[in-house]
N, C-alpha and C. Protein backbone atom coordinates (compact mmCIF):
# COMPACT_ATOMS: atom_id res chain seq x y z
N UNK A 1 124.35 123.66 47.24
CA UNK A 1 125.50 123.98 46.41
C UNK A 1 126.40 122.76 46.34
N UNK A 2 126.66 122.26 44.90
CA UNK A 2 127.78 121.07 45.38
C UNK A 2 129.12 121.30 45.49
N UNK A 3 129.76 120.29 45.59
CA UNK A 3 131.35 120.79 46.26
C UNK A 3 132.18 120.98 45.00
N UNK A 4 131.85 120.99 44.23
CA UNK A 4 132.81 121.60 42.60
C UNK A 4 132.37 123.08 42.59
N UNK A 5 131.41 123.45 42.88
CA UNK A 5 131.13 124.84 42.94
C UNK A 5 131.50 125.45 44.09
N UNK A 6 131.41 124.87 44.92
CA UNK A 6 132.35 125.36 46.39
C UNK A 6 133.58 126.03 45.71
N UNK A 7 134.43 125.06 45.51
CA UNK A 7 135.73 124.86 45.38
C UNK A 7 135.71 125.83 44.33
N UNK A 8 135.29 125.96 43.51
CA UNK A 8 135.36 127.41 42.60
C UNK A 8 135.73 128.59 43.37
N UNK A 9 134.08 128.73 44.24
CA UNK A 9 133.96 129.74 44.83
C UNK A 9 135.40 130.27 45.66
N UNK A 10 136.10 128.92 46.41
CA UNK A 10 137.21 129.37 47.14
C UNK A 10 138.26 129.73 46.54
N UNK A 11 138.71 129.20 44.90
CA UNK A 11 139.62 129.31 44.46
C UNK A 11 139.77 130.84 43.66
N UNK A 12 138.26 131.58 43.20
CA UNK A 12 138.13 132.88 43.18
C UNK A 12 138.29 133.31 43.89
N UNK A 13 138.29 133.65 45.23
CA UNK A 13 138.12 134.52 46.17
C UNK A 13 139.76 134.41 46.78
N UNK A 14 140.19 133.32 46.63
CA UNK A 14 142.06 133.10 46.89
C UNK A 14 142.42 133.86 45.76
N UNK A 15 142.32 133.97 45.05
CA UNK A 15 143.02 134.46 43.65
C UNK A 15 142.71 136.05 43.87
N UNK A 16 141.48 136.41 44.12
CA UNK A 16 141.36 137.89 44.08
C UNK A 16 141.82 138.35 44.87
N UNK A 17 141.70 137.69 46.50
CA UNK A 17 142.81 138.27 47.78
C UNK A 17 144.19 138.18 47.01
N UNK A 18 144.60 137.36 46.75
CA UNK A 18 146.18 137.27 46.19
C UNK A 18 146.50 138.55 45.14
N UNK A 19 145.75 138.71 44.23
CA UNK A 19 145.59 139.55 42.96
C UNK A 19 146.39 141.03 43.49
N UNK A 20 145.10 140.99 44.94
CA UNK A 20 145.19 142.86 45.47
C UNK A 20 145.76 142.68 46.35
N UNK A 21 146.21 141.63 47.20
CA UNK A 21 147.68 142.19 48.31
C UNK A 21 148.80 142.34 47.76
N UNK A 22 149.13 141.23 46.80
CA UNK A 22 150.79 141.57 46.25
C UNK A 22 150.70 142.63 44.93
N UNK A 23 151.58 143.66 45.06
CA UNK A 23 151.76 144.32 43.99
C UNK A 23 152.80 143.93 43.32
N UNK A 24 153.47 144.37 42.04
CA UNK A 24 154.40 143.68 41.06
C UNK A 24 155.81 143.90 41.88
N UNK A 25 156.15 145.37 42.20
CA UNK A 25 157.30 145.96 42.46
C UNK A 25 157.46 145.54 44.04
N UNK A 26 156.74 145.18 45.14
CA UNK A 26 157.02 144.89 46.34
C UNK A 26 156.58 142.89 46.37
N UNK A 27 156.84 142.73 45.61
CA UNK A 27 156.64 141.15 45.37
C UNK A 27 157.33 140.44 46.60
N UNK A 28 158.72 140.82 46.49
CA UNK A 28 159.54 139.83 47.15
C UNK A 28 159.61 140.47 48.63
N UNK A 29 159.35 141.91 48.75
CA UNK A 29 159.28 142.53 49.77
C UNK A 29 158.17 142.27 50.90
N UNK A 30 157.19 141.98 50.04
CA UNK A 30 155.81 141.91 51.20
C UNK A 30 155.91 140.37 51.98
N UNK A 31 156.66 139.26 51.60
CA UNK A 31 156.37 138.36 52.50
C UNK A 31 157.67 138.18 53.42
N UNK A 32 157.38 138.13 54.44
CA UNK A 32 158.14 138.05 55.88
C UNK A 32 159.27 137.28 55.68
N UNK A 33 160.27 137.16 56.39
CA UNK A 33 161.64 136.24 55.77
C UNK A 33 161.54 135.05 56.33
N UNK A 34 160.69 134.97 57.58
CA UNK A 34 160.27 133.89 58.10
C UNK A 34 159.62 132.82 57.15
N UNK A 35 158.97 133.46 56.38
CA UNK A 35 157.92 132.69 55.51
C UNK A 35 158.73 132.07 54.08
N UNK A 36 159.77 132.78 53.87
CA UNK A 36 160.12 132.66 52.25
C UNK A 36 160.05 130.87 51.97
N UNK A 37 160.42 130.27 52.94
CA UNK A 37 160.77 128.79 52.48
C UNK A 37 159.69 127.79 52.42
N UNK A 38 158.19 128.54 53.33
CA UNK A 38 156.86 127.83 52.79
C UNK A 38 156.17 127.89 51.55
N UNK A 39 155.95 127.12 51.37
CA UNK A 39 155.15 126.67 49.62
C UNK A 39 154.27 127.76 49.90
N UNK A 40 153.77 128.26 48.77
CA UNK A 40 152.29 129.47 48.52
C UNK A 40 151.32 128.49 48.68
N UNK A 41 149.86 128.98 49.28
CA UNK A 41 149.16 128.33 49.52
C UNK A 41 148.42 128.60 48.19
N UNK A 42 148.10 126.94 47.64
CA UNK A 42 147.09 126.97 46.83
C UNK A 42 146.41 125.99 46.73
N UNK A 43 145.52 125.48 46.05
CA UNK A 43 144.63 125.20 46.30
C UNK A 43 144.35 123.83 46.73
N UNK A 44 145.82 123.26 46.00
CA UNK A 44 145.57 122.07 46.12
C UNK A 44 146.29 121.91 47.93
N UNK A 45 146.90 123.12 48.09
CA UNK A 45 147.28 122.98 49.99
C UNK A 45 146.04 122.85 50.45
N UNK A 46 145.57 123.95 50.02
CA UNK A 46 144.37 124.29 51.41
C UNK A 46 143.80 122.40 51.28
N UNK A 47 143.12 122.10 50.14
CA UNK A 47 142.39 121.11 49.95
C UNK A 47 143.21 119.52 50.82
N UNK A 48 144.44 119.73 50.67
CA UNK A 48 144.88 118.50 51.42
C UNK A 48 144.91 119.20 53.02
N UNK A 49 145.12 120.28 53.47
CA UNK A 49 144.87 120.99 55.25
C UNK A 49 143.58 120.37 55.37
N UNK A 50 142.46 120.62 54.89
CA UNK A 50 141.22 120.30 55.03
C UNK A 50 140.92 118.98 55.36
N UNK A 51 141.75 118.35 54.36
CA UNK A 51 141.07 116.60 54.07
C UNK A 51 142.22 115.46 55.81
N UNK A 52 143.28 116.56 55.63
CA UNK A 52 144.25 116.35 57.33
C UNK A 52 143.32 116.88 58.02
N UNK A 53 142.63 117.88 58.27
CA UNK A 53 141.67 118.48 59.35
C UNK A 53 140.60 117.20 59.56
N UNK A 54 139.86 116.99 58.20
CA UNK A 54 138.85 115.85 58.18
C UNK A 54 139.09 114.84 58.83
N UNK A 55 140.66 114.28 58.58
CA UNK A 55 140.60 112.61 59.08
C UNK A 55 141.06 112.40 60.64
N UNK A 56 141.65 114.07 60.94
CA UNK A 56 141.89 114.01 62.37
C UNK A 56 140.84 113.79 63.13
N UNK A 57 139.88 115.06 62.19
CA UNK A 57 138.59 114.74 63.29
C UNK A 57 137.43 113.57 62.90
N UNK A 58 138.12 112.54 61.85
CA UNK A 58 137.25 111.53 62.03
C UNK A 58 137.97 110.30 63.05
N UNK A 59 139.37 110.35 63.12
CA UNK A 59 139.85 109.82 63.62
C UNK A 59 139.22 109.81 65.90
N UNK A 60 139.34 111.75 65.69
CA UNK A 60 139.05 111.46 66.92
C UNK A 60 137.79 111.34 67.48
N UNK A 61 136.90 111.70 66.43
CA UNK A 61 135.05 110.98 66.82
C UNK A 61 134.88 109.70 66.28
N UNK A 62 135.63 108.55 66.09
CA UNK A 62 135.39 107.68 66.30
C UNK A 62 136.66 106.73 67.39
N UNK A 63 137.65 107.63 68.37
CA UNK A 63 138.10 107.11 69.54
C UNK A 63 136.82 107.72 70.23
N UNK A 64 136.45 109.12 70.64
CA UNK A 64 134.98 109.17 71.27
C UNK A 64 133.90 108.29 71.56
N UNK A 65 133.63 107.66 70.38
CA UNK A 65 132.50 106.91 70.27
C UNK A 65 133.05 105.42 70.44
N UNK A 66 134.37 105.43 69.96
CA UNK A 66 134.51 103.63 70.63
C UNK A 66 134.42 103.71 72.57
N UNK A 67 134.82 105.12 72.85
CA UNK A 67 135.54 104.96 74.79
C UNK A 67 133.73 105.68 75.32
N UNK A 68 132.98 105.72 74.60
CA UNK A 68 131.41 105.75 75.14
C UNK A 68 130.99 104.68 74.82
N UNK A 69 131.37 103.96 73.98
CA UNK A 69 130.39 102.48 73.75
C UNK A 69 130.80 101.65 75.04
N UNK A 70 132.56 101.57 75.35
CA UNK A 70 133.03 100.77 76.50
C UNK A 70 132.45 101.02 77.52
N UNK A 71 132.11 102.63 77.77
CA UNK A 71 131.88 103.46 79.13
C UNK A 71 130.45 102.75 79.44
N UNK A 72 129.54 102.48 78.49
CA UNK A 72 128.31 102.15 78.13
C UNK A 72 128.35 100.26 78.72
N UNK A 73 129.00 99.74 77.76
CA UNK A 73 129.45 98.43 78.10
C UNK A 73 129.84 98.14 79.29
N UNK A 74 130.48 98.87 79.84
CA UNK A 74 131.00 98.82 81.32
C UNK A 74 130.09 98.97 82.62
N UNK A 75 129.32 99.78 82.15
CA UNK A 75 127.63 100.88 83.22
C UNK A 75 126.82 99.68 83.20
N UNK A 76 126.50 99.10 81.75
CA UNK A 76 125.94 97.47 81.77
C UNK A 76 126.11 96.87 82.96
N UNK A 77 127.41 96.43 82.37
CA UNK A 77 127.89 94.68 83.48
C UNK A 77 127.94 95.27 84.87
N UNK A 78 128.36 96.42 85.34
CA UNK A 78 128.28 96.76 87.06
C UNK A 78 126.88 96.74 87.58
N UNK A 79 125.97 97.47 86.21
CA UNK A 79 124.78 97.04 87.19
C UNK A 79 123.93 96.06 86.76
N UNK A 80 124.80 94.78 85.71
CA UNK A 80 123.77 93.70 86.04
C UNK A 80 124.63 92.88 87.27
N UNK A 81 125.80 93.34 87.38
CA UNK A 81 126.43 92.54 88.27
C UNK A 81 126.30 92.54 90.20
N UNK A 82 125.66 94.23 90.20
CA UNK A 82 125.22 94.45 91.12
C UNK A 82 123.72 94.04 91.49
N UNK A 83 123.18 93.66 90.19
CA UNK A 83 121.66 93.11 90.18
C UNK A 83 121.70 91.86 90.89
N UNK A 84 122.53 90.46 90.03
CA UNK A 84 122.89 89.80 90.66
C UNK A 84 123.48 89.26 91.89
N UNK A 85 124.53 89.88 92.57
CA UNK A 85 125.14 90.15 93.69
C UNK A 85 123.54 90.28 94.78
N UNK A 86 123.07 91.61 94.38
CA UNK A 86 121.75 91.72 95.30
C UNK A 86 120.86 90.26 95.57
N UNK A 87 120.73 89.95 94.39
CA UNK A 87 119.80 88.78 94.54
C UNK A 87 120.01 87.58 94.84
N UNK A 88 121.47 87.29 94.80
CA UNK A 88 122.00 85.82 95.39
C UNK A 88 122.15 86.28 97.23
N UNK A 89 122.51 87.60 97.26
CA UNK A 89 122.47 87.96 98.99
C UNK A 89 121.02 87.46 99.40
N UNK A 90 119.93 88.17 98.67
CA UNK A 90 118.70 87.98 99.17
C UNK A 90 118.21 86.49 99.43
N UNK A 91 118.82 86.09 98.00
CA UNK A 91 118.74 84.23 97.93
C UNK A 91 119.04 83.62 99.60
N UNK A 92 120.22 84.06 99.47
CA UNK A 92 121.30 83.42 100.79
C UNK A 92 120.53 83.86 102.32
N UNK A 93 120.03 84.79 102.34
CA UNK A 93 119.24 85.20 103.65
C UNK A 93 118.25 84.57 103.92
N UNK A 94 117.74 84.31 102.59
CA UNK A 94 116.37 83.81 102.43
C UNK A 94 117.08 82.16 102.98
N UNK A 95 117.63 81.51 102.61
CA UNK A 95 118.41 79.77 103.22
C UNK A 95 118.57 80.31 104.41
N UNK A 96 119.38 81.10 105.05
CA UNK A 96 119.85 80.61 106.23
C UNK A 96 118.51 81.31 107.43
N UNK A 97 117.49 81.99 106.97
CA UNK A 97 116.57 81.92 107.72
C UNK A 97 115.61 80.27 107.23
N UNK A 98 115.54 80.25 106.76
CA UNK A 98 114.84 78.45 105.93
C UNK A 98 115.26 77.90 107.00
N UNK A 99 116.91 77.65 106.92
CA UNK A 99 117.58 77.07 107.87
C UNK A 99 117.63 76.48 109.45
N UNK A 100 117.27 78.01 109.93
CA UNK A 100 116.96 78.08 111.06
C UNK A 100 115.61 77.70 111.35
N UNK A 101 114.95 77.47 110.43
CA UNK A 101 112.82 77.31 110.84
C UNK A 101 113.02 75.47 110.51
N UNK A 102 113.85 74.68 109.69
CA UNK A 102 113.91 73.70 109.69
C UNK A 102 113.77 72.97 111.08
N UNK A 103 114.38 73.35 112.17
CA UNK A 103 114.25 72.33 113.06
C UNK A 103 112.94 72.20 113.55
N UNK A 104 111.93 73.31 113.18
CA UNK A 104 110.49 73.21 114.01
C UNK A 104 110.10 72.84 113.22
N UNK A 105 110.06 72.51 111.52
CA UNK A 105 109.51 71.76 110.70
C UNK A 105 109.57 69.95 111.49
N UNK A 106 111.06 69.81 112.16
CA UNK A 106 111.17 68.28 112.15
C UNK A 106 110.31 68.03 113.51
N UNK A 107 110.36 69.21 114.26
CA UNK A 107 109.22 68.93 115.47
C UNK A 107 107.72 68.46 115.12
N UNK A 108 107.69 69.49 113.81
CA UNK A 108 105.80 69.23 114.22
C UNK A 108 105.67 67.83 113.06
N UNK A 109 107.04 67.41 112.37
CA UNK A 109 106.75 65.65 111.90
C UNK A 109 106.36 65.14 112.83
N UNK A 110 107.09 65.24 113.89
CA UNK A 110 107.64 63.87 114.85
C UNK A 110 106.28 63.93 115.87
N UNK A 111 105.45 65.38 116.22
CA UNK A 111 104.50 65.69 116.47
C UNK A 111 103.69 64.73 115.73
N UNK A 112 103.18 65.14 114.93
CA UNK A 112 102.36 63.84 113.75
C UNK A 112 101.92 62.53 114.02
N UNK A 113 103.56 61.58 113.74
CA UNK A 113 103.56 60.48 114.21
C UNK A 113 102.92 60.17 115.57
N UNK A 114 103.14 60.87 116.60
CA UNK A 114 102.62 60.49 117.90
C UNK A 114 101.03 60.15 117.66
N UNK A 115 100.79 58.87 118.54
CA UNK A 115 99.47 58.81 118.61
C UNK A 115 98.81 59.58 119.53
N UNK A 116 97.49 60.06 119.37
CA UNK A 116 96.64 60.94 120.64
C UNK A 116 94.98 60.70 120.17
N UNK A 117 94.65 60.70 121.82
CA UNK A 117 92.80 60.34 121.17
C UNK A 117 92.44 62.12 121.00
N UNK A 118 92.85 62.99 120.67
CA UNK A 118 91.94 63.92 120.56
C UNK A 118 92.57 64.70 119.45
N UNK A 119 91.60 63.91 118.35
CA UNK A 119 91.37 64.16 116.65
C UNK A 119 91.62 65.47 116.26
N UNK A 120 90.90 66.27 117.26
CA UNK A 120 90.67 67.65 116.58
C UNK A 120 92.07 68.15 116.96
N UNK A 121 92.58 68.06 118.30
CA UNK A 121 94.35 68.51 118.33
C UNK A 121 95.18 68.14 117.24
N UNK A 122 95.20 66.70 116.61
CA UNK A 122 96.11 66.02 115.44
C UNK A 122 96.04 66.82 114.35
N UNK A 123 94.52 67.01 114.55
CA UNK A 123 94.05 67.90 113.32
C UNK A 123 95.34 69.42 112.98
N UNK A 124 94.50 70.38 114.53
CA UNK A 124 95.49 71.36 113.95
C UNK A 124 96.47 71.13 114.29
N UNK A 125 97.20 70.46 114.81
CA UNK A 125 98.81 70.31 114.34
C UNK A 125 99.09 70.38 113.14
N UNK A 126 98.10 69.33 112.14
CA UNK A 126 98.60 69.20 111.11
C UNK A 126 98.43 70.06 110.01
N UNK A 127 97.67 70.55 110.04
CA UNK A 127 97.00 71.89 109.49
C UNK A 127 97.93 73.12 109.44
N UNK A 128 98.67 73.17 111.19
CA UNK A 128 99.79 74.10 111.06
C UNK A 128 101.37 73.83 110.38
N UNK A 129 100.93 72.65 110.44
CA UNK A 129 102.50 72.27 109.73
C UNK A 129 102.06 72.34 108.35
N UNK A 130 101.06 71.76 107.56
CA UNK A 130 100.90 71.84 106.16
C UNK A 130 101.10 73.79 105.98
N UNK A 131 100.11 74.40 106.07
CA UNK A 131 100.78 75.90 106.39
C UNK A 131 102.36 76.25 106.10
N UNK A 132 103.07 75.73 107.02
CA UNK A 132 104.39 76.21 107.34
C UNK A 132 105.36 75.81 106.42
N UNK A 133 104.83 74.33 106.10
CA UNK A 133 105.37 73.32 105.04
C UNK A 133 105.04 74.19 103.62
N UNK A 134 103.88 74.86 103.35
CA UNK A 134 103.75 75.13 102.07
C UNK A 134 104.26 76.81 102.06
N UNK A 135 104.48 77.35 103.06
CA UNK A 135 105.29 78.55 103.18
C UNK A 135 106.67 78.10 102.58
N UNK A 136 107.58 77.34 103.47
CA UNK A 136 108.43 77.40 103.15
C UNK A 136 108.84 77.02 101.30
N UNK A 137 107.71 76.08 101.27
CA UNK A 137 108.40 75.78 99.78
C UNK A 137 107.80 76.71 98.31
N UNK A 138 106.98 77.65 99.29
CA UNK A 138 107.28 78.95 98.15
C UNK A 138 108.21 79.53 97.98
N UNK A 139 108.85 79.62 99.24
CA UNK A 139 110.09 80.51 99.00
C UNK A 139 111.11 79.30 98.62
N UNK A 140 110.90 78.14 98.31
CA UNK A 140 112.13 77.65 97.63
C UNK A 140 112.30 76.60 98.16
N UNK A 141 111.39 75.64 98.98
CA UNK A 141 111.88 74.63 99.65
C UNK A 141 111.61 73.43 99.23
N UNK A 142 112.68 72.72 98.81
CA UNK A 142 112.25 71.43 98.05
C UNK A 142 112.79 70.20 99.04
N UNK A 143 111.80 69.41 99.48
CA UNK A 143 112.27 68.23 100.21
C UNK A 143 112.98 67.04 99.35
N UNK A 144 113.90 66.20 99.98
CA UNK A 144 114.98 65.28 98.93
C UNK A 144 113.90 63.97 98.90
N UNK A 145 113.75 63.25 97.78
CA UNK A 145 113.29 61.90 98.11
C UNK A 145 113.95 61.11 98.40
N UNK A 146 113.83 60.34 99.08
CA UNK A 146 115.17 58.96 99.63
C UNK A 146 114.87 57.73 99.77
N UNK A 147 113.49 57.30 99.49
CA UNK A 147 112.61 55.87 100.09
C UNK A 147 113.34 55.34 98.37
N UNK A 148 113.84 54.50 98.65
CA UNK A 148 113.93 53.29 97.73
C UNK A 148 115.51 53.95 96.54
N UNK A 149 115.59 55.34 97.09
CA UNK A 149 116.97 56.01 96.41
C UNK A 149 118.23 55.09 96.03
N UNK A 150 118.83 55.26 95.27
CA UNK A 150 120.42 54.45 95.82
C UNK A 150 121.03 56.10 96.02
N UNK A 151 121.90 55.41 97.27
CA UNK A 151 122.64 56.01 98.09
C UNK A 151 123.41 57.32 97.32
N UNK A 152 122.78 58.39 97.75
CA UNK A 152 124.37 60.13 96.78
C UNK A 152 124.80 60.27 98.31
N UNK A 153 126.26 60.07 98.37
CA UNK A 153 127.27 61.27 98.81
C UNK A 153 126.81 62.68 99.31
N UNK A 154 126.42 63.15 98.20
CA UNK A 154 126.17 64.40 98.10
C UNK A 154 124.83 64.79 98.71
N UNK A 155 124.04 64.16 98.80
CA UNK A 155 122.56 63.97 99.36
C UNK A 155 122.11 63.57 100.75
N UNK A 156 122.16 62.34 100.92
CA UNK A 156 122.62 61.83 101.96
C UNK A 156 123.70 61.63 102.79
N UNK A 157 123.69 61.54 104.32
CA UNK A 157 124.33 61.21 105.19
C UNK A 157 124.04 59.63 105.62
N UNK A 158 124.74 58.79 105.18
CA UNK A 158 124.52 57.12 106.05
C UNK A 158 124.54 57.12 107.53
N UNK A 159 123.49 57.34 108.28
CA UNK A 159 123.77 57.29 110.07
C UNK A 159 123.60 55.18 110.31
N UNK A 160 123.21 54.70 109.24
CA UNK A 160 123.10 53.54 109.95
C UNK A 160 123.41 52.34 108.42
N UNK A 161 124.11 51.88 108.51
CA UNK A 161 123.99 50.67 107.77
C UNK A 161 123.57 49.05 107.81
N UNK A 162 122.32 48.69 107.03
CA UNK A 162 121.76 47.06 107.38
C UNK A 162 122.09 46.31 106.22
N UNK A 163 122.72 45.11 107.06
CA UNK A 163 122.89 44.04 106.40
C UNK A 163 121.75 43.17 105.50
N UNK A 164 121.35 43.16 104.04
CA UNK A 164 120.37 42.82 104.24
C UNK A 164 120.18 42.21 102.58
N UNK A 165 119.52 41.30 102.27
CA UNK A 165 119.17 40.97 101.00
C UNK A 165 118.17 41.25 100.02
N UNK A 166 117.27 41.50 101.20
CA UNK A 166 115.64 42.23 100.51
C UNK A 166 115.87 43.58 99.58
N UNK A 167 117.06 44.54 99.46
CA UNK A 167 116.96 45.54 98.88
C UNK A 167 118.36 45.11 97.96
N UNK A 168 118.63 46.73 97.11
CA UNK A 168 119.85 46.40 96.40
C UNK A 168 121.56 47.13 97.32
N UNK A 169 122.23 47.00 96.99
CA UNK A 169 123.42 47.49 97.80
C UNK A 169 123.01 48.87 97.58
N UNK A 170 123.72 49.53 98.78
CA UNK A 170 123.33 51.01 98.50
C UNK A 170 122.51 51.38 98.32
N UNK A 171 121.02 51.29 98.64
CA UNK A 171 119.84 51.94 98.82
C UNK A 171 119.39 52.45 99.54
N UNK A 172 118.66 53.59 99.67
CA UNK A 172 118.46 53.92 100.87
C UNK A 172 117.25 53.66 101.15
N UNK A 173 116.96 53.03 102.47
CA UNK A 173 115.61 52.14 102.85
C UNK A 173 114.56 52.85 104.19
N UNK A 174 115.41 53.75 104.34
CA UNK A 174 114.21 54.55 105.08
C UNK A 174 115.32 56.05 106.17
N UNK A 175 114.33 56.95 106.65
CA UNK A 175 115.17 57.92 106.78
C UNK A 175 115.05 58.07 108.47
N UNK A 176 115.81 58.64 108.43
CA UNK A 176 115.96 59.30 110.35
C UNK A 176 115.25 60.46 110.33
N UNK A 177 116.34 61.29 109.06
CA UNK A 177 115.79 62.87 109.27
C UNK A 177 115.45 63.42 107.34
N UNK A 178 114.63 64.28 107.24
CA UNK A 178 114.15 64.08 105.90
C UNK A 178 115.54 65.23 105.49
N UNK A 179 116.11 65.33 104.44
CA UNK A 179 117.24 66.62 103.63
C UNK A 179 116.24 67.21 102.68
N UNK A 180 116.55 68.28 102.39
CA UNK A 180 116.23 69.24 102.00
C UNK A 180 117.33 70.46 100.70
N UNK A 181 116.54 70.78 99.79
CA UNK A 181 117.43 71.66 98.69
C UNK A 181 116.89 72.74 98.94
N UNK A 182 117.35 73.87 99.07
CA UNK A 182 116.85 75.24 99.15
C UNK A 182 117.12 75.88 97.56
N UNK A 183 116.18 76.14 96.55
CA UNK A 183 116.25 76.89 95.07
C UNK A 183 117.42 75.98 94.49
N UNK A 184 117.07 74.69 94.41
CA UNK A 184 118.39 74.12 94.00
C UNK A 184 119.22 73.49 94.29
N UNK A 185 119.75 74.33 95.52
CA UNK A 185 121.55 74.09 96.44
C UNK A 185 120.95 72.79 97.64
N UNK A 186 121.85 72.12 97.75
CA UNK A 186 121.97 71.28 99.15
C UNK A 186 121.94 72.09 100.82
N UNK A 187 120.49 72.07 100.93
CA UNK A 187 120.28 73.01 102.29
C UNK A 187 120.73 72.15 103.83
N UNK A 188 120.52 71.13 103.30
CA UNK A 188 120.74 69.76 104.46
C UNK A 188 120.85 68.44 103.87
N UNK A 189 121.77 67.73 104.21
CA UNK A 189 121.18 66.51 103.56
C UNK A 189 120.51 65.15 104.24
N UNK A 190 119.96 64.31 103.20
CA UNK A 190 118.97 63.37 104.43
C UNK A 190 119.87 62.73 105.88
N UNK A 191 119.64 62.30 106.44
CA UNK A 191 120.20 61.46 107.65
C UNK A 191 119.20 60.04 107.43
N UNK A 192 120.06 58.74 106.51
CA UNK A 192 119.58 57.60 105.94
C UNK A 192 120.08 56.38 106.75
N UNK A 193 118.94 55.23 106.40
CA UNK A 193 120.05 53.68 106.73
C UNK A 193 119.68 53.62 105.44
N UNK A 194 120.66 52.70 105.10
CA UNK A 194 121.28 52.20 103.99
C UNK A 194 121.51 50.73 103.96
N UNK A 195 121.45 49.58 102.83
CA UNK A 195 121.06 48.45 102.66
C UNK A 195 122.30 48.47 102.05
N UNK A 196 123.18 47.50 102.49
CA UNK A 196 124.78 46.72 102.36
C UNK A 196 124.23 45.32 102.02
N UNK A 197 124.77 44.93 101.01
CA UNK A 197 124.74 43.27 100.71
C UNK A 197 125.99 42.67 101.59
N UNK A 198 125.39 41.83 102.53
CA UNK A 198 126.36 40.84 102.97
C UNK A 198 127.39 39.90 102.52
């Protein structure tokens, strides 16, 4: 049915209620004294009540739907933020156990270096450290390079400085202790000598 025929329909059916409640002789009598000073409802009232009914309630289903989109927007970011949060904790547990296994990494170097006549011991030493060495740097362990580096702040520690011409100022020419990045971050840094021009 379209809405011109609606609107027919309502404006007959107002007219015929109206027709048979008021009679001629109780005209002024039948409406309440309360009422005398409201406009008669017709059609073009009802039609503007309706179109005020309409925009209230478009007004308030679309505050609804903006304070569920936020509610929505909001449920987002807490739990990517709690996603994150989780996983930089896990990150961080994951370093400071790294951390702690570093010093038996620098044992079984220094192990290494030592000379010994019995091959097959050197052997698995080394065998267990390659192991341990390639454990750790699944989970994230990246050793720093420093042979022939110029000197970072941020990287290195200078434990020794040589006077010397063979290299350039600020290089770093060989290490004490190797540094290390854990996923990135500065887990340790090297312990270097360093080449000063005289």
């Amino acid at each position: 049915m379209r809405r011109s025929d609606k609107l027919k329909e309502v404006e007959n059916q107002n007219f015929e209620s109206n027709v048979s409640d008021v009679s001629p002789e109780n005209d002024r009598a039948s409406v309440p004294p309360d009422d005398e000073n409201l406009p008669a409802e017709t059609l073009e009232g009802q039609l503007a009540a309706v179109t005020a009914e309409r925009d209230q309630l478009l007004a308030e289903k679309n505050e609804l739907y903006d304070r569920v989109l936020r509610a929505r927007a909001e449920f987002d970011n807490a739990r990517r933020r709690a996603e994150r949060e989780r996983s930089e904790y896990l990150q961080f547990a994951a370093m400071d156990l790294v951390r702690e296994i570093l010093p038996i990494l620098d044992d079984f170097e220094r192990a290494l270096k030592v000379e010994t006549a019995d091959r097959e011991y050197a052997r698995g030493i080394e065998l267990i450290y390659q192991r341990l060495f390639d454990t750790l740097k699944k989970l994230g362990l990246e050793p720093i390079d420093t042979q022939g580096a110029p000197f970072d702040p941020n990287l290195h520690q200078a434990v020794e400085r040589v006077h010397t011409d063979e290299a350039g100022d600020m290089t770093v020419l060989s290490e004490f202790q190797r540094g290390y990045n854990f996923r990135g971050k500065l887990l340790r840094p090297s312990m270097v000598r360093v080449a000063v021009r005289p």
